[in-house]
Protein backbone atom coordinates (compact mmCIF):
# COMPACT_ATOMS: atom_id res chain seq x y z
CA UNK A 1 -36.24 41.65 -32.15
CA UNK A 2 -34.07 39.38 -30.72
CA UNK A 3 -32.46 36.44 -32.55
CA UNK A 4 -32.77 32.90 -31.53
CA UNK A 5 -29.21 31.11 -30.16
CA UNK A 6 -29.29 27.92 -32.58
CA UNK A 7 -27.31 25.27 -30.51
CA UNK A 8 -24.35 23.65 -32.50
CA UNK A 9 -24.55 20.29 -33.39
CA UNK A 10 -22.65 17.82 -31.45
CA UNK A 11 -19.42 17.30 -33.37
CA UNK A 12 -19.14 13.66 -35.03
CA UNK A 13 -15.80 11.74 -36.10
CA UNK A 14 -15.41 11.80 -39.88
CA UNK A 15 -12.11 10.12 -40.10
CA UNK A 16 -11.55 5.82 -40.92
CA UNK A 17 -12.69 3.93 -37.92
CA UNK A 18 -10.08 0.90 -37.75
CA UNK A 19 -11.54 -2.26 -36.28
CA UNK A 20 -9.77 -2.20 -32.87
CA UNK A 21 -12.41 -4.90 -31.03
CA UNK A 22 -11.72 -7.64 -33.73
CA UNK A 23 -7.93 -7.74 -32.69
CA UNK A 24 -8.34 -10.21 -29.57
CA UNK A 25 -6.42 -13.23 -31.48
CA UNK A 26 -3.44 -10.55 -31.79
CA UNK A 27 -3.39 -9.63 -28.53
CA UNK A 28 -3.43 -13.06 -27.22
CA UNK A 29 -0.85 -13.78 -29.57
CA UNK A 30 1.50 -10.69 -28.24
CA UNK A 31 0.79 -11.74 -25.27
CA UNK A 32 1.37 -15.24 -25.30
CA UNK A 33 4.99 -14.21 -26.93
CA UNK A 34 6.13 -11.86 -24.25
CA UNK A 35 5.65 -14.25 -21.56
CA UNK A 36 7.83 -17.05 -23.78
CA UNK A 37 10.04 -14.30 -24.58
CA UNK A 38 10.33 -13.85 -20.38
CA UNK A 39 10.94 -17.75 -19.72
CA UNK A 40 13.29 -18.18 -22.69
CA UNK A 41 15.13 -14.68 -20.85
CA UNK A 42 15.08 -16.62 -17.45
CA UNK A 43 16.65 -19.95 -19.20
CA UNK A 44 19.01 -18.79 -21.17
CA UNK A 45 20.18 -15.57 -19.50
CA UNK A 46 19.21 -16.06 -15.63
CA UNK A 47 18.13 -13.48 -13.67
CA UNK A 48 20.71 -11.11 -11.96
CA UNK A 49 19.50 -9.16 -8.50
CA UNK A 50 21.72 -6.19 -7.98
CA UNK A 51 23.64 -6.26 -4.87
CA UNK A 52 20.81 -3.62 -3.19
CA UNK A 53 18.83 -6.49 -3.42
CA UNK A 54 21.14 -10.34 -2.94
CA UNK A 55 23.85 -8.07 -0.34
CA UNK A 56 27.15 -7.51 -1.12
CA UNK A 57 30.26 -5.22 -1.30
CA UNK A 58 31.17 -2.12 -3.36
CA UNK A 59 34.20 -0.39 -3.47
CA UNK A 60 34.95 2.28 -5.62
CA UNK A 61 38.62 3.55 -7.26
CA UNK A 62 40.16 6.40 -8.69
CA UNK A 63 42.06 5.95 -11.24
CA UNK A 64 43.50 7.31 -14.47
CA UNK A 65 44.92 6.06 -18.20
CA UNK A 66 42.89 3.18 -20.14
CA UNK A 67 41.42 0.08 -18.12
CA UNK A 68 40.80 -3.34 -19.22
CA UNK A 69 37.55 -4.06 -17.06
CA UNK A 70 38.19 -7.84 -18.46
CA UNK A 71 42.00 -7.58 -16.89
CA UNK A 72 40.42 -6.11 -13.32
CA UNK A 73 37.42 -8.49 -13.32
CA UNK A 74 39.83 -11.32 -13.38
CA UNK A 75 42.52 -9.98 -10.55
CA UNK A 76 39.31 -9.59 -8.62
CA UNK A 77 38.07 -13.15 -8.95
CA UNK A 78 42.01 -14.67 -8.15
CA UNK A 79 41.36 -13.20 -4.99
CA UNK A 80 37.32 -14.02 -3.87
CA UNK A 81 36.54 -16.66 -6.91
CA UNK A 82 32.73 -15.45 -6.80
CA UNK A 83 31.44 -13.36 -9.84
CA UNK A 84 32.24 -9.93 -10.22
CA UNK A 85 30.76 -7.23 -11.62
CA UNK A 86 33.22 -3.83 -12.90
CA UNK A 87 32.08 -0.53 -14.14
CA UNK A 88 33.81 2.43 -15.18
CA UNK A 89 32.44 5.74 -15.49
CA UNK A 90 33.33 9.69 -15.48
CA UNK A 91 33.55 11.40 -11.76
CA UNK A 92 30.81 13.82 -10.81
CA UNK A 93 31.49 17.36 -9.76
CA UNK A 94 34.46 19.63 -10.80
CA UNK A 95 37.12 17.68 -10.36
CA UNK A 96 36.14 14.94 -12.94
CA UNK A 97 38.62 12.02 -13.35
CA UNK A 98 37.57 9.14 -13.96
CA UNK A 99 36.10 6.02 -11.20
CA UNK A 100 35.93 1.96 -11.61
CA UNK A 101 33.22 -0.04 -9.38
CA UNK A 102 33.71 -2.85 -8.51
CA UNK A 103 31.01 -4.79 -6.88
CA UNK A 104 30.45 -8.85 -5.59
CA UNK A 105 28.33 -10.90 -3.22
CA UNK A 106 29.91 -12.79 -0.61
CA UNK A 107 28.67 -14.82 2.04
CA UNK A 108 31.55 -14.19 4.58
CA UNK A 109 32.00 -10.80 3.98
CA UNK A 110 34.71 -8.56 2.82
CA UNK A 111 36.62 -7.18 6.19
CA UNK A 112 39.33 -4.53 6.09
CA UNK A 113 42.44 -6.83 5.83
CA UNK A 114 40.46 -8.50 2.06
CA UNK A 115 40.27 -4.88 0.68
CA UNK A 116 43.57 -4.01 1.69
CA UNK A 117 44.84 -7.57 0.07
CA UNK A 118 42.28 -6.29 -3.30
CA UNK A 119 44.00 -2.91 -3.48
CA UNK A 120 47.52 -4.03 -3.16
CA UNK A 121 46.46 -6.80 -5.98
CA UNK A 122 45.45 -3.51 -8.28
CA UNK A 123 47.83 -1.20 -7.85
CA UNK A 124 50.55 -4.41 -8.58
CA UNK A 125 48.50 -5.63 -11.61
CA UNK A 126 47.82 -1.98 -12.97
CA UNK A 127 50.74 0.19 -11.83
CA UNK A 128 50.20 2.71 -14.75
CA UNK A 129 46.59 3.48 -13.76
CA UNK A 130 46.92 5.05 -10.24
CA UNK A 131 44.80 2.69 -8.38
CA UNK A 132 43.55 5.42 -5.35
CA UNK A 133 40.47 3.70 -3.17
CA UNK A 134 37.72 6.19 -2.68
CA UNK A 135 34.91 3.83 -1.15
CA UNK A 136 33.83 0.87 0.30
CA UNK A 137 30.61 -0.07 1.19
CA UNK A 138 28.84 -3.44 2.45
CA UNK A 139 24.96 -3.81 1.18
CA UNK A 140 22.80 -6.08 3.68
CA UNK A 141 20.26 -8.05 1.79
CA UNK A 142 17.51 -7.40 4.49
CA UNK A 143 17.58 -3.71 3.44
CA UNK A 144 17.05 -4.55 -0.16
CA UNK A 145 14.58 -6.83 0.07
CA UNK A 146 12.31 -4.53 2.32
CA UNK A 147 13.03 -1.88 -0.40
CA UNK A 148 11.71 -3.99 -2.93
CA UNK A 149 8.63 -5.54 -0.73
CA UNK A 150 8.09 -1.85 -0.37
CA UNK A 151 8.00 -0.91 -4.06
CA UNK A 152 5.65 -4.00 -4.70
CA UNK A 153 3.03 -2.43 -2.11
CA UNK A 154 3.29 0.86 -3.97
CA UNK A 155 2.35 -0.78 -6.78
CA UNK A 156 -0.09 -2.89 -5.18
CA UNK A 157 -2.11 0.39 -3.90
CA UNK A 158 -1.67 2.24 -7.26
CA UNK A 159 -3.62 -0.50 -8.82
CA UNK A 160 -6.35 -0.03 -6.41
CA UNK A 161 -6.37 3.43 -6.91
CA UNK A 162 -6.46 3.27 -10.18
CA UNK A 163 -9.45 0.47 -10.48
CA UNK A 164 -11.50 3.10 -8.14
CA UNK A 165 -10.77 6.07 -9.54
CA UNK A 166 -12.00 4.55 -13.26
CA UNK A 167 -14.49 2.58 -11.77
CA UNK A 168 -15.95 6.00 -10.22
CA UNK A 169 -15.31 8.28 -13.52
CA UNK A 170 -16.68 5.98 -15.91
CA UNK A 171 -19.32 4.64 -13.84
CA UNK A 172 -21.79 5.19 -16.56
CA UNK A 173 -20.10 2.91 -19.46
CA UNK A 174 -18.93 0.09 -16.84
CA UNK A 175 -16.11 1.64 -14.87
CA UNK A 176 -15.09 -1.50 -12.58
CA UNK A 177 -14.42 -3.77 -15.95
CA UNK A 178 -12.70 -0.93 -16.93
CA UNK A 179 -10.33 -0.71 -14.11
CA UNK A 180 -9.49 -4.04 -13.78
CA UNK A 181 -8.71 -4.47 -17.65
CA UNK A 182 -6.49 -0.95 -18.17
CA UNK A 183 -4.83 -3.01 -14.57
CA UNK A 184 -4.41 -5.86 -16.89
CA UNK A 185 -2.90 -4.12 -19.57
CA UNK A 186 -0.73 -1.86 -17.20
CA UNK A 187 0.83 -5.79 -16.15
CA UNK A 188 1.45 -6.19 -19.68
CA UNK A 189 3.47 -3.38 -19.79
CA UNK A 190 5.46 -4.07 -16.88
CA UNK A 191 5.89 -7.73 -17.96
CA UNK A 192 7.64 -6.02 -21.37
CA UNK A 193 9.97 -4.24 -19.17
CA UNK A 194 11.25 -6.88 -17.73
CA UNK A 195 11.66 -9.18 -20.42
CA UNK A 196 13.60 -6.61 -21.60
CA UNK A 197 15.73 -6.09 -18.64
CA UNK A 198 16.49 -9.62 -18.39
CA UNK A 199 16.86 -10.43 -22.88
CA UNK A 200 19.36 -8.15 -22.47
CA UNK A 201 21.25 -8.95 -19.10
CA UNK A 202 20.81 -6.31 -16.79
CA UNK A 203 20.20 -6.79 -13.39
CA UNK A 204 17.27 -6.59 -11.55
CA UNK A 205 17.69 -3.13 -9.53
CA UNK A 206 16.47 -0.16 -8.54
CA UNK A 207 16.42 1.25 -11.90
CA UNK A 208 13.84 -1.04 -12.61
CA UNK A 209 11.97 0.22 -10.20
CA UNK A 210 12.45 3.87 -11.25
CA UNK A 211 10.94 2.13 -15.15
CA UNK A 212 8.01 0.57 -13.66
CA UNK A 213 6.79 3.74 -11.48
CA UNK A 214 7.81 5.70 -14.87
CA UNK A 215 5.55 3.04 -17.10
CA UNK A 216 2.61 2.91 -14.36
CA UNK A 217 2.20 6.97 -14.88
CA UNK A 218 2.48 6.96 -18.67
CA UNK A 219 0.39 3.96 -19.84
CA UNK A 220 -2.46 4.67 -17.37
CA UNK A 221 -2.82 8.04 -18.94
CA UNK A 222 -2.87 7.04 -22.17
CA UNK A 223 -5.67 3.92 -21.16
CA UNK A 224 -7.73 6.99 -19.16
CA UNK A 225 -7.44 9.46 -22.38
CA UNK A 226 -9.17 6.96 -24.78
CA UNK A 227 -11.96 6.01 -21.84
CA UNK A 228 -12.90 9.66 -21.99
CA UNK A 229 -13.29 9.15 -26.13
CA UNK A 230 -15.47 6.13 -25.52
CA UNK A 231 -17.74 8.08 -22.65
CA UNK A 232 -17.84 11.43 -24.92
CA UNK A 233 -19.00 9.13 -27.76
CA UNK A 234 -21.35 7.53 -25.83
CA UNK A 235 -23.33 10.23 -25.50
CA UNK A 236 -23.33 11.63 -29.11
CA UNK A 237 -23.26 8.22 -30.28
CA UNK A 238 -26.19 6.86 -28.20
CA UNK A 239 -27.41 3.87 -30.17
CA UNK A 240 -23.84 2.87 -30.84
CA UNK A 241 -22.96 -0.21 -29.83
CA UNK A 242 -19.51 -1.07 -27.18
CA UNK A 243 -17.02 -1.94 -29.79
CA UNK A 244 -18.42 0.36 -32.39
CA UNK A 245 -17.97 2.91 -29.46
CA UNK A 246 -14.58 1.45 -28.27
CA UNK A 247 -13.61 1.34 -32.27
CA UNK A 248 -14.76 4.98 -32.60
CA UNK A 249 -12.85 6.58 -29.28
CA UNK A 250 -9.28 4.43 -30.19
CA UNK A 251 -9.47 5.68 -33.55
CA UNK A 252 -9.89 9.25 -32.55
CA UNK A 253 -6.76 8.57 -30.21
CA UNK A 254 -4.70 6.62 -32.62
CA UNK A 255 -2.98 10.13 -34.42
CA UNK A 256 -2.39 11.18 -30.78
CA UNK A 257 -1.18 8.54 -29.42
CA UNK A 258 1.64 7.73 -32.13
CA UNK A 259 3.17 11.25 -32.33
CA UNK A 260 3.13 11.71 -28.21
CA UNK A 261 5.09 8.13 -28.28
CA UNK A 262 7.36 8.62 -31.36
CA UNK A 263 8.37 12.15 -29.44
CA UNK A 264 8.86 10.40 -26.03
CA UNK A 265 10.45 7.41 -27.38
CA UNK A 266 12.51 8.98 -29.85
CA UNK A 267 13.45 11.56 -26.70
CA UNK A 268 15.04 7.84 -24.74
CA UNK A 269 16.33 6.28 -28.11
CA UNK A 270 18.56 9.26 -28.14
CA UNK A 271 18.99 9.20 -24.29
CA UNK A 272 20.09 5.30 -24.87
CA UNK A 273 22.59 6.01 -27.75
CA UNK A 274 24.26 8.82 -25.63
CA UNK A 275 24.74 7.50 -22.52
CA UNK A 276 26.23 4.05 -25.03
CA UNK A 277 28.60 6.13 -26.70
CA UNK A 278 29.74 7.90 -23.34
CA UNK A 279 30.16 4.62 -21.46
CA UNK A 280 27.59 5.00 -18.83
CA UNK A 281 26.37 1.46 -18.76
CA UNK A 282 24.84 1.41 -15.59
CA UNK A 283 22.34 4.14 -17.23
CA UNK A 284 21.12 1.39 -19.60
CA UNK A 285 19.43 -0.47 -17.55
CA UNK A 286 16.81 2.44 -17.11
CA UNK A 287 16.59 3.42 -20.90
CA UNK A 288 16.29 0.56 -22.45
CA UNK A 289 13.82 -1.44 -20.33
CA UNK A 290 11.62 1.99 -20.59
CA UNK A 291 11.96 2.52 -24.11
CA UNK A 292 10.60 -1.01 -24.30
CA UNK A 293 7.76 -0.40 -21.86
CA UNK A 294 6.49 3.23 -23.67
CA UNK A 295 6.30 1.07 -26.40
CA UNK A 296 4.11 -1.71 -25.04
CA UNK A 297 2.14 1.42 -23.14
CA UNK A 298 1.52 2.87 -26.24
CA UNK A 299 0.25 -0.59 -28.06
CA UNK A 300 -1.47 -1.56 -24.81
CA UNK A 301 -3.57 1.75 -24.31
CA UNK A 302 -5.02 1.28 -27.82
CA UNK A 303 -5.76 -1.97 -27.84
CA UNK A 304 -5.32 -4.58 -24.27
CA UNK A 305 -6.96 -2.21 -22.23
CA UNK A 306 -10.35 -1.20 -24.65
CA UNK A 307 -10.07 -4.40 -26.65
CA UNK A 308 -9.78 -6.67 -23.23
CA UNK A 309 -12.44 -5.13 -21.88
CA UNK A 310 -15.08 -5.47 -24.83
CA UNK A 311 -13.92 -8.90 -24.82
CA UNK A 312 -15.41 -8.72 -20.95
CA UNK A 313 -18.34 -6.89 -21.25
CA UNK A 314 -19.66 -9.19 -24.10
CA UNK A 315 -19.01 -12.08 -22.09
CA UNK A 316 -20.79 -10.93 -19.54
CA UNK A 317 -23.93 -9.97 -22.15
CA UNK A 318 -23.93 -13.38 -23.19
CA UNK A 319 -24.03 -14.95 -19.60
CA UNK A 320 -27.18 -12.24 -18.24
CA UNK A 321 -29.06 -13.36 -21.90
């Protein structure tokens, strides 16, 4: 005789549900305090383009011994009087040695006669480092700013990707208010970033860039994971209602979610102390703005994005009723 298959039973969530939809005062409130955070940034600390961006010159030195960046900043300025910035760092490739940058906008430019004048200042000031000029290059703002206009339309068409491509997979719970809130929440992110970049005075540049492209691909992942949860529990939870769906599906995610972001964020703390204690500033301004963005991805998957759009949806209840 043959034996009946008995069909398992759908599997159902066991664990503490956490209240994720009844958060929106919090969320406003985090809100609210980045963007104060961002104009108190602007105030107090300006906002510093990179020279790939405002145009400039960057010339580049060999040289060996200890350097007071201070002592060269200030040689520097006797010479152009416009700000300065000076970095030191390690050489690349066998030979190693050691390198100072030293870069500066100018609106008259910086001929051949200037860096000749600059490198005689140097090696005069510093005759016990070896002053040895490796490179000199002019930036033209046009070329930076039509990087960056680029980098904003790559952004621009992610987003719309993104809204379609939720909008289309999660037609069935709402997909479009979807979209546009894990968009909304992907902004947040971004908006951490560079708060952060500008709290702690780096410049805007094309590390930033390289964060927000990084950001984009980890946040919206996270935001698309926990959609799945809510559509899976939509159908084994079919008299649920949205937020005790949305409540459900982020609580399944939350135990994820924190160990995949304490082992990627833990992986650029470490990253950010290194490249600290080796003296590779320039590195900083890509670790620490995306440390601070995987944060706010992490925070913003679990609750802007699912939490936002609740908010949404039962707005829009309450107008059709």
């Amino acid at each position: 005789m043959s034996k009946k298959k008995t069909q398992a039973a759908a599997p159902v969530y066991t664990g503490k549900v956490y209240d994720f939809c009844s958060k929106k005062k919090m969320i406003l409130g985090i809100v609210i305090a980045v963007v104060l955070a961002l104009i108190a940034g602007i105030i107090i600390r300006g906002v510093n383009l990179a020279i790939e961006f405002k145009g400039g010159t960057i010339i580049t030195y060999d040289y060996s011994g200890d350097l007071d960046t201070k002592a060269v900043e200030q040689t520097v300025k006797g010479i152009i009087d416009v700000p300065v910035t000076v970095r030191t760092g390690e050489k690349l490739g066998e030979s190693g040695g050691k390198q100072v940058t030293i870069s500066f906008s100018t609106e008259e430019g910086f001929n051949a006669d200037m860096q000749t004048e600059l490198s005689n200042a140097l090696e005069a000031q510093f005759p016990d480092n070896n002053f040895v000029k490796t490179d000199a290059n002019d930036v033209s703002p046009s070329s930076g700013r039509e990087f960056f206009l680029k980098c904003i339309i790559a952004v621009l068409f992610t987003a719309i990707v993104i809204i379609i491509y939720i909008a289309l997979r999660f037609k069935k719970i709402g997909g479009w208010s979807a979209g546009i809130c894990s968009i909304f929440a992907l902004l947040h992110d971004l908006l951490v970033a560079v708060t952060a970049t500008i709290l702690f005075g780096f410049d805007i540049n094309s590390n930033l860039v390289a964060v927000i492209l990084t950001i984009l691909g980890y946040s919206i992942n996270n935001t698309i994971v926990i959609y799945d949860r809510i559509r899976e529990n939509r159908s084994l939870m079919p008299k649920a209602s949205l937020n005790e769906l949305i409540n459900t599906g982020c609580s399944q995610s939350l135990t994820r979610s924190i160990r995949t972001s304490i082992t990627t964020i833990g992986t650029m703390l470490v990253v950010t102390i290194v490249v600290f204690v080796s003296g590779y500033d320039s590195l900083l301004s890509f670790s620490v703005p995306l440390m601070f963005g995987l944060i706010s991805g992490t925070y913003s998957s679990l609750f802007v994005a699912p939490v936002t759009w609740s908010w949404w949806k039962s707005r829009a209840d309450r107008k059709k009723a």
